[in-house]
Protein backbone atom coordinates (compact mmCIF):
# COMPACT_ATOMS: atom_id res chain seq x y z
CA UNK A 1 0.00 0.00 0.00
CA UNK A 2 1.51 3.39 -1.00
CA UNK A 3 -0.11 6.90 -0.09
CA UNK A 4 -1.37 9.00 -2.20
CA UNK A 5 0.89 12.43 -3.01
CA UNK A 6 -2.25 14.11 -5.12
CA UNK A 7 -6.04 14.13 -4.20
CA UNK A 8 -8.35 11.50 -5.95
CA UNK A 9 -10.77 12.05 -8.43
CA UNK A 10 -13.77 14.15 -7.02
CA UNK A 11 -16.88 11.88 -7.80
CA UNK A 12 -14.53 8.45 -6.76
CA UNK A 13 -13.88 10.56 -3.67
CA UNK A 14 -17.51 11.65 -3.38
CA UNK A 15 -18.67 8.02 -3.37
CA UNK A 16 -15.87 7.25 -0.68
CA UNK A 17 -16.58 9.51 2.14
CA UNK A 18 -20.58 8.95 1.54
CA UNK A 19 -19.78 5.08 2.22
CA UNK A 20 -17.34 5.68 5.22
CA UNK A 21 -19.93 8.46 6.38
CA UNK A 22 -23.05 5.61 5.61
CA UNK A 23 -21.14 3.01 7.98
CA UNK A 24 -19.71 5.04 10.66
CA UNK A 25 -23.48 6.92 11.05
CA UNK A 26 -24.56 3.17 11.82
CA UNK A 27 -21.91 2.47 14.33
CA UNK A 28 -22.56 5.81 15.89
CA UNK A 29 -26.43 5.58 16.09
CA UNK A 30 -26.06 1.74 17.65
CA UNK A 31 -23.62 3.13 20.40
CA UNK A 32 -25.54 5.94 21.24
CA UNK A 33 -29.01 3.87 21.21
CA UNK A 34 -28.43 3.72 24.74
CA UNK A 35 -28.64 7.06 26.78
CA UNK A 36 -31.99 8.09 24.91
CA UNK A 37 -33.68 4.78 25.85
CA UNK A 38 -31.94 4.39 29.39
CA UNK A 39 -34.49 4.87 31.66
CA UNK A 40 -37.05 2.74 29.62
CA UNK A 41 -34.65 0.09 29.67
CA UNK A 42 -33.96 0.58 33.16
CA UNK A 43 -37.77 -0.48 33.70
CA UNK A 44 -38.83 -2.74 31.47
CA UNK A 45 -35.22 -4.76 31.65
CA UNK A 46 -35.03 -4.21 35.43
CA UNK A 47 -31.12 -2.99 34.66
CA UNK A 48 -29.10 -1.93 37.53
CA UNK A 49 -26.83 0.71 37.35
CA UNK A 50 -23.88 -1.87 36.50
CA UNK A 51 -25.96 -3.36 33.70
CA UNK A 52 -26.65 -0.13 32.42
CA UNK A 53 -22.81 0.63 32.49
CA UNK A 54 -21.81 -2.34 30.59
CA UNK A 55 -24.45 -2.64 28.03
CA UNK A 56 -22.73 0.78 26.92
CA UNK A 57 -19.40 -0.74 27.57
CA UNK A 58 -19.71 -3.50 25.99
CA UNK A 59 -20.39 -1.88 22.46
CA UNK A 60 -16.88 -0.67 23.21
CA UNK A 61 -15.39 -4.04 24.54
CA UNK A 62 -16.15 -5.79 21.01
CA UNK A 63 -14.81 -3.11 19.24
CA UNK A 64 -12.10 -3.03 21.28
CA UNK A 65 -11.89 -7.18 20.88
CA UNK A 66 -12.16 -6.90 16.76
CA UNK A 67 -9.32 -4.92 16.43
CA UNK A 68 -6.53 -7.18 16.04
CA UNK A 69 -8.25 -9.66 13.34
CA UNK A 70 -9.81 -6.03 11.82
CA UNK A 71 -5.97 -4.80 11.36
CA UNK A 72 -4.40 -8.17 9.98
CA UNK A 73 -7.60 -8.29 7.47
CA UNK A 74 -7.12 -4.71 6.61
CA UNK A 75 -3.39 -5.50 5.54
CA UNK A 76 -4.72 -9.01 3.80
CA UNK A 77 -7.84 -8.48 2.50
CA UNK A 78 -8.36 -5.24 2.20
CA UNK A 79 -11.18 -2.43 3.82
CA UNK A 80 -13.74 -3.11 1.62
CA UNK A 81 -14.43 -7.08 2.45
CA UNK A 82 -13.82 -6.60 5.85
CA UNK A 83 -16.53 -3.69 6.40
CA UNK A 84 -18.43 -5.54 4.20
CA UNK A 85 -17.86 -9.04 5.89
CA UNK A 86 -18.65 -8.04 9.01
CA UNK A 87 -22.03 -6.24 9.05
CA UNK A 88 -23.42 -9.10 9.06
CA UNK A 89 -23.01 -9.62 13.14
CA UNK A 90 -23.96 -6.07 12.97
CA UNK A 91 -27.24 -6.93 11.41
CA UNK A 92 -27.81 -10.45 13.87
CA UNK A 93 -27.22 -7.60 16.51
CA UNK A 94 -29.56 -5.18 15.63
CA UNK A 95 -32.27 -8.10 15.21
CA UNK A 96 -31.33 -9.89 18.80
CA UNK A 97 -31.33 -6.13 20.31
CA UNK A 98 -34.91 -5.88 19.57
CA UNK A 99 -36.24 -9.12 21.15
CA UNK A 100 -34.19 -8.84 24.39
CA UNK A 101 -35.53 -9.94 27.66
CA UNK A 102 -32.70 -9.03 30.38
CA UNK A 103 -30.17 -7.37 31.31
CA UNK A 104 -28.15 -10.30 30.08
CA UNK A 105 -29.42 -10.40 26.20
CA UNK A 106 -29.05 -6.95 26.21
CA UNK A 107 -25.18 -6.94 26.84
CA UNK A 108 -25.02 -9.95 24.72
CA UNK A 109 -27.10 -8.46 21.99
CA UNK A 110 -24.79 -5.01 22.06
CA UNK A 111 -21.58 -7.13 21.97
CA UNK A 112 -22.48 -8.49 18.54
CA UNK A 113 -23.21 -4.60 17.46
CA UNK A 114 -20.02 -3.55 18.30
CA UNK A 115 -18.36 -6.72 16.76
CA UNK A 116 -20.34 -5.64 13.31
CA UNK A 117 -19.08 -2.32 13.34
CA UNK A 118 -15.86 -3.40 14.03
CA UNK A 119 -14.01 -1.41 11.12
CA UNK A 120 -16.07 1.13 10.79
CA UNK A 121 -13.76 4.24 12.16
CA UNK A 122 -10.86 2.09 11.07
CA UNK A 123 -11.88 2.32 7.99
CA UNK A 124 -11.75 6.23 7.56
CA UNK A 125 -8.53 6.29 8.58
CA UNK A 126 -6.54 3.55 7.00
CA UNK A 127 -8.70 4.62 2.90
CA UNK A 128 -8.18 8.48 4.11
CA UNK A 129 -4.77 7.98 4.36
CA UNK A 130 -4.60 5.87 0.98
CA UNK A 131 -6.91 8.02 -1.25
CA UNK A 132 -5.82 11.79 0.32
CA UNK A 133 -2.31 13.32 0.43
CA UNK A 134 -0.79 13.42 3.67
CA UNK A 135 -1.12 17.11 4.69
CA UNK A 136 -5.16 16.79 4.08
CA UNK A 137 -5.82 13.52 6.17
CA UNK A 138 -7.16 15.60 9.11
CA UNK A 139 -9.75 17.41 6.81
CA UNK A 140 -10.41 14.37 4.92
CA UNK A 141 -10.93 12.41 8.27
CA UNK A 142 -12.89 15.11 9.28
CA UNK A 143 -15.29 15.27 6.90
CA UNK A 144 -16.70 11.50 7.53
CA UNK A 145 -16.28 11.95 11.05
CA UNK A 146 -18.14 15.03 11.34
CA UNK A 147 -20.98 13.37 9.29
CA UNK A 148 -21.19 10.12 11.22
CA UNK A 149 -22.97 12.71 13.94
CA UNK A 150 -25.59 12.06 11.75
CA UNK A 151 -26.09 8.90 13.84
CA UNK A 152 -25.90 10.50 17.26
CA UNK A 153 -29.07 12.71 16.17
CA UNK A 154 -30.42 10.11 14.76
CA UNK A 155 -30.46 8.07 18.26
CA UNK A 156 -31.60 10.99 19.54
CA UNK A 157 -35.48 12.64 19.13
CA UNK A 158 -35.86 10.56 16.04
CA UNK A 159 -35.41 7.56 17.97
CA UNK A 160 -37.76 8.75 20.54
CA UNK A 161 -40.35 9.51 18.68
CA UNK A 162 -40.10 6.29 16.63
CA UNK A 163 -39.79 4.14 20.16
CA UNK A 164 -42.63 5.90 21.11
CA UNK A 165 -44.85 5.34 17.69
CA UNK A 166 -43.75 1.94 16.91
CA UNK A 167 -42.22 0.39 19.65
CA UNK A 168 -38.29 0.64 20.32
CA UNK A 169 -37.83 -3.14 19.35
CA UNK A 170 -39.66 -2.23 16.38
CA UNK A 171 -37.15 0.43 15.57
CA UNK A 172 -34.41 -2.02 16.03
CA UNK A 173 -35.80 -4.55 13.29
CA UNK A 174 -35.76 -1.16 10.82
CA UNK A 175 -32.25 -0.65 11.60
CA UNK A 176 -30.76 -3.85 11.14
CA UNK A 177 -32.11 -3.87 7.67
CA UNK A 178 -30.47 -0.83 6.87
CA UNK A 179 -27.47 -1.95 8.37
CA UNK A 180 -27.54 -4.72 5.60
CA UNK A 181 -28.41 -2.28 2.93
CA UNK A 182 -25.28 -0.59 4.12
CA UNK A 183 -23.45 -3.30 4.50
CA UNK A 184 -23.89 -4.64 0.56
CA UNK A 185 -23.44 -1.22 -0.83
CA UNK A 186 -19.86 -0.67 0.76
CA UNK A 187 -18.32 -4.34 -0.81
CA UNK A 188 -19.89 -2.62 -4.21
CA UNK A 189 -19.06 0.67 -4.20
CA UNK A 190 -15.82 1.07 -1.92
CA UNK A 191 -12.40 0.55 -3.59
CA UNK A 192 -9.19 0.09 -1.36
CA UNK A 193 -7.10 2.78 -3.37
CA UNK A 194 -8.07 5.57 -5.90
CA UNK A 195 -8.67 5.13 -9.72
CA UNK A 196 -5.54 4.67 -11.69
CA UNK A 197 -3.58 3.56 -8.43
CA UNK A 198 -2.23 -0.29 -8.64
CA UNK A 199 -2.76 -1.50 -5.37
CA UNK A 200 1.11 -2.99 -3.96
CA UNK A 201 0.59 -6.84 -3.87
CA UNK A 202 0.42 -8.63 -0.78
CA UNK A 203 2.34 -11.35 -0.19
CA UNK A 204 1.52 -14.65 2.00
CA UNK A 205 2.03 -13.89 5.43
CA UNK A 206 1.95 -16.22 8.42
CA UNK A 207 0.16 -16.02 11.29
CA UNK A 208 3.54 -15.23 13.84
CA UNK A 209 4.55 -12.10 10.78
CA UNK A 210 0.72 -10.89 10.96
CA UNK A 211 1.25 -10.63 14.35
CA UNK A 212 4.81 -9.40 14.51
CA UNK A 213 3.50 -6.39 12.73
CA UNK A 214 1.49 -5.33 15.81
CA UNK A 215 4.19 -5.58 17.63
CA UNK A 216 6.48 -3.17 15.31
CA UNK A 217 3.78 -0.60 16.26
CA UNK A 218 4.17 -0.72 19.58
CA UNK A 219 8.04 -0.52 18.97
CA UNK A 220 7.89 2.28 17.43
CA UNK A 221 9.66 5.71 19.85
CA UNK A 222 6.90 8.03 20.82
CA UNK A 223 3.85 6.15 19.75
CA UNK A 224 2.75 5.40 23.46
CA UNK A 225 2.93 9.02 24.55
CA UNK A 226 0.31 10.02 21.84
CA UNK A 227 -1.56 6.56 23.03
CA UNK A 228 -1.90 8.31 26.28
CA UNK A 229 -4.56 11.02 25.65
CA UNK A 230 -6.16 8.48 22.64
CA UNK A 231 -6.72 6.28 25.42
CA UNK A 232 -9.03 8.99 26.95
CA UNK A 233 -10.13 11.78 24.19
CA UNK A 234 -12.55 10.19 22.58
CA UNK A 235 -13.95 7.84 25.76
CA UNK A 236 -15.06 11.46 27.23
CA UNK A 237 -17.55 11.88 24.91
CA UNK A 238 -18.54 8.45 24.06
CA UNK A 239 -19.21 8.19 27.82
CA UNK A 240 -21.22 11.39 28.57
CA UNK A 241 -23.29 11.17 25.09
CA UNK A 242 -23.61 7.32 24.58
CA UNK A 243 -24.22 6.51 28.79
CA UNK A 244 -25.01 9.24 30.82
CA UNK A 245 -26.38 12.36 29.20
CA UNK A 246 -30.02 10.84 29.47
CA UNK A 247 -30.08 9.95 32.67
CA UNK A 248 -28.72 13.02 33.87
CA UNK A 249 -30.97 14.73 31.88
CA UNK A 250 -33.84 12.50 33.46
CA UNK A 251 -32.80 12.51 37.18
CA UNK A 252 -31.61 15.68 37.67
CA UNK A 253 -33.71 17.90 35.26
CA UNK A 254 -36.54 16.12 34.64
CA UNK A 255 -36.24 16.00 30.94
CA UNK A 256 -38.51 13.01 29.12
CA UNK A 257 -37.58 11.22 26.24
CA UNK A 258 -38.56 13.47 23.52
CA UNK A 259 -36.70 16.28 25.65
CA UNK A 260 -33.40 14.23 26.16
CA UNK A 261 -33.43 13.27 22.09
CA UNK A 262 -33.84 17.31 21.44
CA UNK A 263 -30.49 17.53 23.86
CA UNK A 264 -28.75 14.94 22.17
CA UNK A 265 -29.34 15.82 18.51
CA UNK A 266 -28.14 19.39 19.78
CA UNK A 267 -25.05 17.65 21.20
CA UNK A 268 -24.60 15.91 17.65
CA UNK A 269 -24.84 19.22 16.05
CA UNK A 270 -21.97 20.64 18.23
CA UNK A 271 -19.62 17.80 17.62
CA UNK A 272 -20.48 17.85 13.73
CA UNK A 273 -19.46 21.66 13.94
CA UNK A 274 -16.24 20.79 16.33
CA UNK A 275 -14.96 18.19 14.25
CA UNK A 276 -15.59 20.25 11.38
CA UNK A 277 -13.53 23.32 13.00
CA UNK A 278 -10.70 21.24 14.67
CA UNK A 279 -10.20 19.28 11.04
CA UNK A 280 -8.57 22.03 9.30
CA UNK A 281 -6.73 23.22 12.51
CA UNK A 282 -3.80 21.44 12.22
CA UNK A 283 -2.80 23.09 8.68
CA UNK A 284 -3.97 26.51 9.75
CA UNK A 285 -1.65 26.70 13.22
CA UNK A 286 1.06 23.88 12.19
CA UNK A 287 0.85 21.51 14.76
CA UNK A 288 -1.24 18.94 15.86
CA UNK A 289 0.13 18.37 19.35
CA UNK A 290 -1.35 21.90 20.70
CA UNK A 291 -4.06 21.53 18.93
CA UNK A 292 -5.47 18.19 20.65
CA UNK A 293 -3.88 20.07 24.45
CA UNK A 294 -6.08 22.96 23.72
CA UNK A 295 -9.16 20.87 23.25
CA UNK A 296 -8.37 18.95 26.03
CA UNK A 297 -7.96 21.31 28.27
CA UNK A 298 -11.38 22.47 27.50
CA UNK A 299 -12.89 19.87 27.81
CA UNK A 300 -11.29 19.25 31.56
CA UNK A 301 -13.08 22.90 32.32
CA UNK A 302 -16.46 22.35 31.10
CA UNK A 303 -16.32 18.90 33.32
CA UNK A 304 -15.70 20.52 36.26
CA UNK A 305 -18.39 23.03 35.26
CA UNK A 306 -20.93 19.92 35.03
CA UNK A 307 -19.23 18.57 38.14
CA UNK A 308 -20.65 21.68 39.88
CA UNK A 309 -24.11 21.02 39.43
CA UNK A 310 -25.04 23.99 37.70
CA UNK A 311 -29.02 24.97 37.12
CA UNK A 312 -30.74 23.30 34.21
CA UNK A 313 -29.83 25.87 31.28
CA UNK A 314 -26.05 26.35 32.27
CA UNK A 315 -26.34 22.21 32.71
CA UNK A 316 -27.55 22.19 28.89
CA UNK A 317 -25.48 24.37 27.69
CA UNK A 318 -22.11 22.59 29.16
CA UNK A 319 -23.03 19.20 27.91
CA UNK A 320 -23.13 20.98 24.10
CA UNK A 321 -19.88 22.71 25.01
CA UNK A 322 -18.42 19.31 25.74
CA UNK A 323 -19.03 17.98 22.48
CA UNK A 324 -17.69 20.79 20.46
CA UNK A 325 -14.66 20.83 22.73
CA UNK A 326 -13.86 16.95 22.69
CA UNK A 327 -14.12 16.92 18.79
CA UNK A 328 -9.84 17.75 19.20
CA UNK A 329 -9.44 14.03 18.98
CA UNK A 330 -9.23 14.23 15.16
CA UNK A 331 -5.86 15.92 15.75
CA UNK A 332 -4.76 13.06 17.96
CA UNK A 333 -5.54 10.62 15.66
CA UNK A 334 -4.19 11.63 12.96
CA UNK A 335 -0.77 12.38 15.12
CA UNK A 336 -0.74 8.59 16.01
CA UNK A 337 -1.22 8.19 12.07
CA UNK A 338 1.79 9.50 11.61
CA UNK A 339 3.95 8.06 13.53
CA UNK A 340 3.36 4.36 11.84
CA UNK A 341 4.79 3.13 8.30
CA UNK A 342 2.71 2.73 5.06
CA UNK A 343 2.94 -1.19 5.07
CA UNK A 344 1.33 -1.43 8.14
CA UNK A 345 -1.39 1.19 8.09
CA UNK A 346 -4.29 -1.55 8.98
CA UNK A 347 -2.06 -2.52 11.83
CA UNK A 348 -1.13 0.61 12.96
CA UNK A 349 -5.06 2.15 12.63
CA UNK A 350 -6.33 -0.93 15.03
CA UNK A 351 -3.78 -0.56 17.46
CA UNK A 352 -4.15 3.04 18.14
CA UNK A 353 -7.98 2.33 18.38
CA UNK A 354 -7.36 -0.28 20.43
CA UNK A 355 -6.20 2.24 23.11
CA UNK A 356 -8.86 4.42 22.49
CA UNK A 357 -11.21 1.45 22.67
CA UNK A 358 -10.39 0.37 25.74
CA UNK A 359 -10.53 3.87 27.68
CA UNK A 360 -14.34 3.96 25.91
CA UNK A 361 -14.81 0.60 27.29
CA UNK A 362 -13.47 1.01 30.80
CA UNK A 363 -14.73 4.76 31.42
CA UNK A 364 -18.54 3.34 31.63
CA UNK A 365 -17.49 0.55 33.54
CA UNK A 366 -15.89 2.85 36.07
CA UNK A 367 -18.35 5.53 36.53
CA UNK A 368 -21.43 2.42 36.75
CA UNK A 369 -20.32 2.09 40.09
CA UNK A 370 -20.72 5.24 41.49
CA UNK A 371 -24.13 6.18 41.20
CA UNK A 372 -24.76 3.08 43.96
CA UNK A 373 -22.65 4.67 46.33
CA UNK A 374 -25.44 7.34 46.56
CA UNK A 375 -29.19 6.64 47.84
CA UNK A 376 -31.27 7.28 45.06
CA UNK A 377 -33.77 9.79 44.60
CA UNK A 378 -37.58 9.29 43.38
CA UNK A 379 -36.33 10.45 39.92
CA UNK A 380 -33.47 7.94 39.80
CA UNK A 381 -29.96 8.65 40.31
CA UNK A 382 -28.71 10.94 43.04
CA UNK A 383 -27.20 14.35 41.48
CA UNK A 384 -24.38 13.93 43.77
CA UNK A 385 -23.89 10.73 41.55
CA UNK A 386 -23.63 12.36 38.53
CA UNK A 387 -20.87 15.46 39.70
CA UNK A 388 -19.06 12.46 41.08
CA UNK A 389 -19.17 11.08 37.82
CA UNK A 390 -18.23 14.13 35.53
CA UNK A 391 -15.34 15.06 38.21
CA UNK A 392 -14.05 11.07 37.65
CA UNK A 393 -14.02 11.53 33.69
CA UNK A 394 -12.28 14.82 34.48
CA UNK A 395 -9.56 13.16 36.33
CA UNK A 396 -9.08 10.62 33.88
CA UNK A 397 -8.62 12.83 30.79
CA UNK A 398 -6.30 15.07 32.83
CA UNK A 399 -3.83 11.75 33.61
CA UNK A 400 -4.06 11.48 30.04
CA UNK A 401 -3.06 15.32 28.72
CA UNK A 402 -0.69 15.17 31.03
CA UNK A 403 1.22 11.58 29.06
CA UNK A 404 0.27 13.64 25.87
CA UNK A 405 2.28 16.48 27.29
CA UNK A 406 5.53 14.40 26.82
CA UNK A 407 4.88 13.73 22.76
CA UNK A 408 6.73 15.12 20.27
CA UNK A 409 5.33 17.11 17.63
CA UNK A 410 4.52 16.22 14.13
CA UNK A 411 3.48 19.20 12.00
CA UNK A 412 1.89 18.97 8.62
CA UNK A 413 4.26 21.14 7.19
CA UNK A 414 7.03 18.40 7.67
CA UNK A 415 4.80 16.37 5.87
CA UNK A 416 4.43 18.10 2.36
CA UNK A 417 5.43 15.99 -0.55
CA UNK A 418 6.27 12.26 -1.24
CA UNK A 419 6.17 10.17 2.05
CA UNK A 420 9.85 9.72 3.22
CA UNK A 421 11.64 6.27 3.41
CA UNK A 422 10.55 4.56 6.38
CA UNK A 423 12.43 4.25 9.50
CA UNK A 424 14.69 1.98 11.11
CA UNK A 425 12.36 1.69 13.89
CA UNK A 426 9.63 0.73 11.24
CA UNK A 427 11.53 -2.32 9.22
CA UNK A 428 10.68 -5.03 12.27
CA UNK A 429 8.05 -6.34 10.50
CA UNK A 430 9.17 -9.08 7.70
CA UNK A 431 7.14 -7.74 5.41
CA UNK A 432 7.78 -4.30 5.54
CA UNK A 433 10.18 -1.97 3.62
């Protein structure tokens, strides 16, 4: 796999980032199914607190657990049969999500969701990075990521009001049938490098090289320092907007379902507009490292607002804030991008997720616990619960920024032109150049 040095074709690039966008909307609507639809699930499924918690993480967990098959069949196979391959437990997800019983099938239901979008975000960066010159990866990125917001708002009032109309395991069936819609038209339409690119041949690999290549990424000097804030930038949101927005919006402000969607679409909005903002940053102020700290930093500020338990329209107007401030992590991912070799882009991609994964998996497990140290109130959760929860996130993306702090630099303008030979550092793997 080579990258490319000129941008693609404008219709072939058209019908790229609607695809990624199609996909990623899907994996971003199934993750954030949850905080809308909390409290009814709360009822009718009789879910605890923990439950709750890990039928969010969980999403996150399979991710997280795809990742090192996704990378290896990336490199093999290519982006477009993976995707393609694996909607199908996205689909047997969607369809076991809406006949669920317990707490139980619900996790396991949401396990095979995450398992089906898999690739998804992997996806836009490993074809961004083959189909767009290196100084426009961050735009290019952001353009699908901004888009996949889509799905937030989607999970949002529109979700509500169809729960409401026909029944949220109703809604459920609808969805898994798109997801196979979009799961057919990405192996059809998606091509694994641009028009009039010959895509580098891939030679036989065994098992012990596929994995050797994972571990020339984690070889590689400075990687882990940039790891340190993935781990955490992107769990933030997924935490607040995917777990605990709705219930915060239930217990402490009384908001009903309709009322929480209306919040959430508005917190899509805000992210759409961040990522779309922070995207270009990186080109217009030269660095990416100060970049993702000045987000961060932020975003550590408007927790600690939350964690203050502010009236209901400051409360609303913080939670937006925190989306459009935590949309930085499209500077810190591509910074990781940069710091791994062409041949082992799939590899690289899924690794650097993995951390990210596993800080959006953990981060819901963590904070589950704490609203039962707190006696609850007739609306639900204690609001003591919740600032203990948004000071906990706080902490944890602070112990991040400050690993991040260590990283070097890599500024797009060092990156102008044909990609340079590759490293020592990078020529572990056997297959590499």
């Amino acid at each position: 796999m080579t990258t490319s040095t000129s941008n693609p074709p404008a219709g072939a690039a058209a019908i790229l980032i609607v695809m990624l966008s199609a996909t990623t909307i899907l994996s971003q609507f199934f993750r954030s199914s949850v905080t809308v639809l909390a409290p009814e699930f709360i009822v009718e499924l009789k879910l605890t607190s923990e439950a709750l918690g890990m039928a969010n993480a969980i999403f996150f967990f399979a991710l997280l657990a795809a990742q090192v098959p996704v990378g290896i069949l990336f490199d093999r196979i290519g982006v477009r049969f993976t995707v393609g391959g694996l909607a199908a437990f996205g689909v047997a997800g969607a369809l076991w999500h809406a006949v669920v019983r317990d707490g139980s099938e619900l996790i396991a239901a949401r396990f095979l969701l995450g398992l089906g979008f898999g690739g998804s975000f992997m996806s836009v960066v490993v074809l961004c990075s083959r189909w767009f010159p290196r100084h426009r990866w961050a735009t290019a990125m952001s353009w699908v990521f901004s888009l996949s917001m889509i799905g937030v708002g989607l999970a949002g009032t529109p979700l509500a009001l169809a729960a409401g109309w026909l029944g949220w395991r109703t809604t459920f069936v609808i969805m898994a049938g798109l997801a196979a819609a979009v799961g057919v038209l990405f192996v059809w339409l998606v091509r694994d490098d641009p028009p009039g690119r010959v895509a580098a041949p891939n030679p036989p690999e065994t098992l012990a090289a596929a994995l050797a290549g994972f571990i020339a990424i984690l070889r590689l000097p400075g990687l882990w320092r940039v790891l340190g804030l993935q781990t955490v930038a992107y769990s933030v949101m997924a935490t607040i907007m995917g777990l605990w927005a709705g219930p915060y919006l239930h217990d402490v402000h009384g908001f009903d379902a309709v009322g929480r969607g209306n919040v959430l679409i508005a917190m899509a909005l805000a992210q759409f507009l961040g990522v779309l903002a922070f995207g270009p940053m990186d080109r217009i102020f030269d660095t990416r490292k100060w970049v993702a700290t000045s987000g961060a930093t932020a975003t550590i500020l408007v927790l600690l607002g939350l964690a203050s338990n502010p009236p209901t329209s400051l409360a609303i107007a913080l939670i937006i804030l925190l989306c459009a401030t935590s949309s930085y992590g499209i500077a810190v991912v591509t910074h990781a991008r940069t710091h791994y070799p062409d041949h082992l882009v799939g590899r690289g991609a899924t690794t650097a997720n993995m951390a990210q994964l596993f800080g959006c998996a953990m981060l819901p497990v963590l904070t589950g616990y704490i609203p039962s140290w707190f006696p609850q109130t007739a609306a639900g959760y204690s609001p003591v619960a919740y600032q203990w929860i948004f000071a906990t996130i706080a902490v944890a993306l602070g112990a991040g920024l400050m690993v991040y702090a260590t990283a070097r630099d890599v500024r797009p303008s060092s990156q102008l032109g044909p990609p340079k030979p590759a490293q020592t550092g990078d020529k572990i793997d056997p297959n590499g150049t």
